[in-house]
Protein backbone atom coordinates (compact mmCIF):
# COMPACT_ATOMS: atom_id res chain seq x y z
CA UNK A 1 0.00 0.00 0.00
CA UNK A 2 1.44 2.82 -1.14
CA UNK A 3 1.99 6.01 1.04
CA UNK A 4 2.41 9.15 -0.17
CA UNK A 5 4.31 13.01 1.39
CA UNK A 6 3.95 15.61 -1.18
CA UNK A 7 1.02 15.68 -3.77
CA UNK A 8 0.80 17.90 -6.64
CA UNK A 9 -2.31 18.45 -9.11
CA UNK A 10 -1.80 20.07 -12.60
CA UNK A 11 -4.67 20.76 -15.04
CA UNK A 12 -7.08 23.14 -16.05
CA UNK A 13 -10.53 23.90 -14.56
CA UNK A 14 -11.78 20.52 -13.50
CA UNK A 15 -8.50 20.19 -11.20
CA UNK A 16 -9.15 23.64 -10.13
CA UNK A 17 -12.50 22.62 -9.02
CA UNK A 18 -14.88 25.08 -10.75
CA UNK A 19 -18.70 25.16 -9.20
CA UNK A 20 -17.49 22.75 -6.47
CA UNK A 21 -17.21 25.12 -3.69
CA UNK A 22 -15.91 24.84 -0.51
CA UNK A 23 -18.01 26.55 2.66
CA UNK A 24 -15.95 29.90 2.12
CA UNK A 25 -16.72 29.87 -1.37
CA UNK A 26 -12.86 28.89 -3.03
CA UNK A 27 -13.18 25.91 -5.65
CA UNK A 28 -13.04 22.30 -3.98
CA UNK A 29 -12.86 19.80 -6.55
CA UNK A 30 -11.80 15.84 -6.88
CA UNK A 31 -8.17 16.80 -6.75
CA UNK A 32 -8.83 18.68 -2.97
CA UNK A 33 -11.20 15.86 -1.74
CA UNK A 34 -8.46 13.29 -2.92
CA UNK A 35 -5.96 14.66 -1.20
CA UNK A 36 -8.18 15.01 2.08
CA UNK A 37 -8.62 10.98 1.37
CA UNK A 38 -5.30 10.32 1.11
CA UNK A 39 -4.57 12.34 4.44
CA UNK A 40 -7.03 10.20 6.26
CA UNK A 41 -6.00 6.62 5.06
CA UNK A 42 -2.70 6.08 3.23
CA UNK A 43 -0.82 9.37 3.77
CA UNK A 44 -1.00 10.97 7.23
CA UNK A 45 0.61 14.51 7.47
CA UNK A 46 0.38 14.53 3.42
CA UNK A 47 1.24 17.79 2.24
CA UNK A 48 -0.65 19.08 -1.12
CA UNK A 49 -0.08 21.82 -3.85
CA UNK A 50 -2.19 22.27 -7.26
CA UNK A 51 -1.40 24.36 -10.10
CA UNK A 52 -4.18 23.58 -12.24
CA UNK A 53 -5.85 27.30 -13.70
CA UNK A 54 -8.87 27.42 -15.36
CA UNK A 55 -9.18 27.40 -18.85
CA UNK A 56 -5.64 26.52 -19.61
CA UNK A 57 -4.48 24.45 -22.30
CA UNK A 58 -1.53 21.94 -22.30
CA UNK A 59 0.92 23.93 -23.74
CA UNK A 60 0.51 26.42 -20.24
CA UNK A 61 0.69 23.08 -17.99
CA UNK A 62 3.93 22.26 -20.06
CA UNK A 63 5.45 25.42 -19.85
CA UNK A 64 3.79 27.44 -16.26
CA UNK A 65 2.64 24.24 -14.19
CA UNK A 66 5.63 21.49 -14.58
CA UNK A 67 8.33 24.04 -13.58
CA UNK A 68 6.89 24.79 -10.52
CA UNK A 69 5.54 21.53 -10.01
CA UNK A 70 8.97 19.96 -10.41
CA UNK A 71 10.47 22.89 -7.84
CA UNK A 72 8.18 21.06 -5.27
CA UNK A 73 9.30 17.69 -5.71
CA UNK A 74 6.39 15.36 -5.75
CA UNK A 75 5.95 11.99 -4.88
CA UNK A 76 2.53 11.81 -6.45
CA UNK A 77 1.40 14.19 -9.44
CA UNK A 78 -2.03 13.75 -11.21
CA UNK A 79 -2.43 15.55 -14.84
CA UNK A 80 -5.85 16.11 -16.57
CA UNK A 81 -5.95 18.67 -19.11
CA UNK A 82 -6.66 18.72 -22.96
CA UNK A 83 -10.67 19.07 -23.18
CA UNK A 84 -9.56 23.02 -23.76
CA UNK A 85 -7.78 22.03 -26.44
CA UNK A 86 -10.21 20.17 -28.03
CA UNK A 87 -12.62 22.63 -27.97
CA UNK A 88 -10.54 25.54 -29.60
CA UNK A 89 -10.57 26.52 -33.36
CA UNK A 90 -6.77 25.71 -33.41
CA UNK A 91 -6.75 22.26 -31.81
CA UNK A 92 -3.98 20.27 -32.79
CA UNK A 93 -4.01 16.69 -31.59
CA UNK A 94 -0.16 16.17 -31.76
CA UNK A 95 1.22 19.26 -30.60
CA UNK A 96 -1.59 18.84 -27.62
CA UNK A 97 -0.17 15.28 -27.07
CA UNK A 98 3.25 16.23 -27.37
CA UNK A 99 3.11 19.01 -24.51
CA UNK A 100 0.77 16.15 -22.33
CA UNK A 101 4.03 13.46 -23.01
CA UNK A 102 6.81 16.17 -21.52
CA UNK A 103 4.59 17.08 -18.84
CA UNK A 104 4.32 13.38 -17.87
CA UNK A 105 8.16 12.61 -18.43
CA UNK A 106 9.07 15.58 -16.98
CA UNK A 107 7.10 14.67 -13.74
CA UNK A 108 8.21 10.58 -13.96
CA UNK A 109 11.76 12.06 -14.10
CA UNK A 110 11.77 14.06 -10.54
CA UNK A 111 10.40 10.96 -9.20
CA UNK A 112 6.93 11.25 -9.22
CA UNK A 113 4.52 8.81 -9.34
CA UNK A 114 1.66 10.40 -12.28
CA UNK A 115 -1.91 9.47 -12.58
CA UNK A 116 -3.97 10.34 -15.08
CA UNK A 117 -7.73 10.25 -16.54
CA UNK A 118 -10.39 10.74 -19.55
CA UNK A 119 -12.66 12.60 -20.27
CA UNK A 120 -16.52 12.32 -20.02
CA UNK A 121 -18.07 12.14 -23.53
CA UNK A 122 -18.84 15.13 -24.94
CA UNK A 123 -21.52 13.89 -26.81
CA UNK A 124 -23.13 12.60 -23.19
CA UNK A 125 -22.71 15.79 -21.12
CA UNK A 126 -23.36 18.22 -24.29
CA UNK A 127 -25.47 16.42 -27.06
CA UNK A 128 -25.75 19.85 -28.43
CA UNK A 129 -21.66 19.41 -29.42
CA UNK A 130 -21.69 15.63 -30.20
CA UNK A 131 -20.24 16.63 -33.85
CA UNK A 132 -16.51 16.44 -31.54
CA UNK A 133 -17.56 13.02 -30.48
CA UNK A 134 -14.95 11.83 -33.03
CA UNK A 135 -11.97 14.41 -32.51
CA UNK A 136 -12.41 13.63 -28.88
CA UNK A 137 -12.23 9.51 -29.16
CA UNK A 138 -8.85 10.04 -31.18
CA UNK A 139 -7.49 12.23 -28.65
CA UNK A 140 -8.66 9.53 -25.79
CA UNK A 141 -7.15 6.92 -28.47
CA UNK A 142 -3.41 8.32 -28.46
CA UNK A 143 -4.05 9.49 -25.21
CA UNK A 144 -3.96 6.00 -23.80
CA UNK A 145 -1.16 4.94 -25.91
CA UNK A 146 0.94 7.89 -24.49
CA UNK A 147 -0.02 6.67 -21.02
CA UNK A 148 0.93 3.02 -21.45
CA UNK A 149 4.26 4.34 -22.68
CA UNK A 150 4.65 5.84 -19.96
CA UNK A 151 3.01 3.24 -17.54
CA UNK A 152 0.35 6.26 -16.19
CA UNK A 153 -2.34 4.73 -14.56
CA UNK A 154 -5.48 6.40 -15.74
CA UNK A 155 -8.93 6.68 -14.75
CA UNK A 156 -11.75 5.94 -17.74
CA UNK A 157 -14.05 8.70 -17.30
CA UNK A 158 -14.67 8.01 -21.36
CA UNK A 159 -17.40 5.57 -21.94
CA UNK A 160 -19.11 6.23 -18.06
CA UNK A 161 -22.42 6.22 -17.91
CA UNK A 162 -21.88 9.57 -15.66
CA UNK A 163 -21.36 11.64 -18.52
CA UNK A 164 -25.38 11.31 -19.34
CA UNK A 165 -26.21 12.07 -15.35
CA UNK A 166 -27.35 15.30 -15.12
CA UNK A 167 -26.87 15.25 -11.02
CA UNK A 168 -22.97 15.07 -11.67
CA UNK A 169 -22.96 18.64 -13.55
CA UNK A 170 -23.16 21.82 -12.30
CA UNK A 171 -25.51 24.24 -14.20
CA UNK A 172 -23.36 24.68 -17.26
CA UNK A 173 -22.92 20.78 -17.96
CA UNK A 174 -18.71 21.13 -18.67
CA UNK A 175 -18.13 21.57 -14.65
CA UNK A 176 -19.04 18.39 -11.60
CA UNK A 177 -20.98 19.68 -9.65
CA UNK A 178 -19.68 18.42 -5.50
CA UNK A 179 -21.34 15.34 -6.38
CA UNK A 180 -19.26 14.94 -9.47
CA UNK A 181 -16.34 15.85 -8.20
CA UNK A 182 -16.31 13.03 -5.46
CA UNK A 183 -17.46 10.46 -7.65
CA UNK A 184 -14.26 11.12 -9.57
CA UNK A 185 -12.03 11.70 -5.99
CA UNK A 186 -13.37 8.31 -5.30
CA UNK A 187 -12.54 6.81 -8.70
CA UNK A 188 -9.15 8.40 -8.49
CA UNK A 189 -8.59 6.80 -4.79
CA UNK A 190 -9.86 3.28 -6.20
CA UNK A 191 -7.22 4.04 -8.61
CA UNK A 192 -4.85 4.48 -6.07
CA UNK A 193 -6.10 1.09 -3.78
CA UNK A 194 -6.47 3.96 -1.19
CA UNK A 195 -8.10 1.59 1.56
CA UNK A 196 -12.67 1.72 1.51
CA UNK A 197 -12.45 2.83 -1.75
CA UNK A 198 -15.67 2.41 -3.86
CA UNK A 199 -14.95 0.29 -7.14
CA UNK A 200 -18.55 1.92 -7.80
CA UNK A 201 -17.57 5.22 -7.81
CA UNK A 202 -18.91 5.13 -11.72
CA UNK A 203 -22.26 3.55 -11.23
CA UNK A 204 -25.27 6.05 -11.66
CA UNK A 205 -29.13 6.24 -12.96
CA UNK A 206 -28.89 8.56 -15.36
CA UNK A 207 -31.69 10.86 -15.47
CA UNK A 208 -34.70 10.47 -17.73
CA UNK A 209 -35.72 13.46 -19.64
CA UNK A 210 -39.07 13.14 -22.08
CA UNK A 211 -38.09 14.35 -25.60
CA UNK A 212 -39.63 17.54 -25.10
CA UNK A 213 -37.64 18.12 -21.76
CA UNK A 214 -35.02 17.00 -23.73
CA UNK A 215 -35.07 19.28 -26.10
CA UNK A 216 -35.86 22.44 -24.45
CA UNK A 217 -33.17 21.83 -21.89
CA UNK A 218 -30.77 21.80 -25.04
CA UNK A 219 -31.95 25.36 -26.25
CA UNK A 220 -32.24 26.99 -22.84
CA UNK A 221 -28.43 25.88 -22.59
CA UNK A 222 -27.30 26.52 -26.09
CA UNK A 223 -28.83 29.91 -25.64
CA UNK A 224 -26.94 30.65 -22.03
CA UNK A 225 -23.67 28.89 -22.52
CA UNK A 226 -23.39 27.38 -25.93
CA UNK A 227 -23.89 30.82 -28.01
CA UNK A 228 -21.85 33.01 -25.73
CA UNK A 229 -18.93 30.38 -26.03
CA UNK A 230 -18.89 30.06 -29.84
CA UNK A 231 -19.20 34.16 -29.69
CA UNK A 232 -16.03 34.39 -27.47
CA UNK A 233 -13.83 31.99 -29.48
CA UNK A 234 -14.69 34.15 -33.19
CA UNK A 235 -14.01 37.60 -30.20
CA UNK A 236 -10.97 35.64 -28.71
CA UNK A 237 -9.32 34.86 -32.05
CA UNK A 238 -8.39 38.69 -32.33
CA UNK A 239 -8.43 40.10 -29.38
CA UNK A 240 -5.40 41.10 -27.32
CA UNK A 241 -3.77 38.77 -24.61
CA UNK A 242 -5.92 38.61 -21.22
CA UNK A 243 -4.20 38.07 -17.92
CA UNK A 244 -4.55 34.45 -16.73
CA UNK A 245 -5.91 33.68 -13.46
CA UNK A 246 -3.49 32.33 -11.37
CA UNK A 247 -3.38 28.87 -9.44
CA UNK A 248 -5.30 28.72 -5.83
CA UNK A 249 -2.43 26.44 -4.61
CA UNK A 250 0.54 27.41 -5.13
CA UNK A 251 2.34 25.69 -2.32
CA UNK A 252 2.53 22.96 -0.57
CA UNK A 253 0.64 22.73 2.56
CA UNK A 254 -0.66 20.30 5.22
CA UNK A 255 -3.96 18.63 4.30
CA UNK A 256 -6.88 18.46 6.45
CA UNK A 257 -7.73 14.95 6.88
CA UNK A 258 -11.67 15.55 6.98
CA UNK A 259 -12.34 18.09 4.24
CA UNK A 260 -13.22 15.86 1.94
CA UNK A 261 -16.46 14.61 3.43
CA UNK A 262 -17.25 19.03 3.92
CA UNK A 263 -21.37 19.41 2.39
């Protein structure tokens, strides 16, 4: 059973914990409640940093997050980032893959031990954008023959029934909502063989919407998140740098051992 002193997470938004909020309103998220797991089985006095900043790509985790991360000398690293990618105008598959595989090595060569994960399926969480369905099962394709290089053990969030359960998503269906993000915590601890972990972390009911629900749930989103995004990526494409928010964690620091379990 493996034991761990110094996590670090790196990622984008989902690491971050976006609309998973602690009680003083900062961003939780599966990587916070895992390392509060951790703290309370495996890893007592576990110290915990993460990087992750929302809406980054893998070229900023490459070049921002694995310098610092490597500064802190990790025994355990997780990476999850490329759905940003995808989703841009400019996605490039191997230049997205190549930062992922010198983020990994990187990590692997300070003597971390790296976990990874998919993604949900698009075309679950946002039938609206199912026409990336196929860019995205390419990207999960080379993405798992990168981490078997690499011997990365990885979490299938791909092909999960929780990608269709509406309960797991916060309002704007990209982000977990706290539910979410400890069904993936505990996936990531089963992962892990942290001890009482739940090999049924992925197991849901996945709610049942009429057609007509259906459907006008998919406009009344489209119309509040879809449009505005497609709008800011034509607006982003030639307008000036904006600052980028920085990480919440920057530093190591002691874990508390019950804030994972926090309503």
């Amino acid at each position: 059973m493996a034991s761990w002193s110094r996590y670090v997470a790196l990622g984008d938004s989902q690491t971050e914990g976006l609309n998973d909020l602690a009680p003083d309103g900062t961003p939780r998220g599966w990587a916070d409640r895992l390392a509060a797991r951790l703290a309370g089985t495996t890893s007592p006095g576990l110290h915990y940093a993460n990087l992750a900043v929302r809406g980054c790509r893998a070229r900023h985790v490459r070049e921002v997050q694995l310098p610092r991360a490597i500064d802190l000398s990790p025994d355990l690293a997780s990476v999850a980032v490329g759905m940003n990618d995808l989703l841009r105008h400019d996605y490039d598959v191997t230049a997205t893959l190549a930062d992922i595989e010198t983020t990994i090595a990187g990590l692997q060569e300070s003597g971390a031990h790296v976990v990874s994960m998919t993604n949900p399926d698009i075309a679950k969480m946002l039938p609206a954008m199912g026409w990336l369905a196929g860019r995205q099962r390419v990207f999960h394709d080379r993405l798992r023959a990168l981490h078997q290089r690499y011997d990365v053990p990885t979490l299938e969030l791909a092909g999960q029934p929780l990608g269709a359960a509406r309960e797991l998503w916060s309002h704007d269906r990209i982000h977990g909502s706290a539910e979410g993000h400890r069904r993936v915590a505990e996936g990531m601890a089963w992962l892990l063989d942290v001890p009482g972990s739940d090999e049924r972390w992925a197991e849901v009911d996945p709610s049942r919407l009429g057609p007509v629900r259906l459907v006008l749930g998919e406009l009344g989103w489209a119309r509040t998140f879809l449009g505005p995004w497609l709008t800011g990526q034509v607006v982003h494409r030639h307008a000036p740098p904006r600052a980028r928010a920085v990480c919440k964690r920057p530093d190591l620091r002691p874990v508390e051992a019950d804030a994972a379990d926090e309503a």
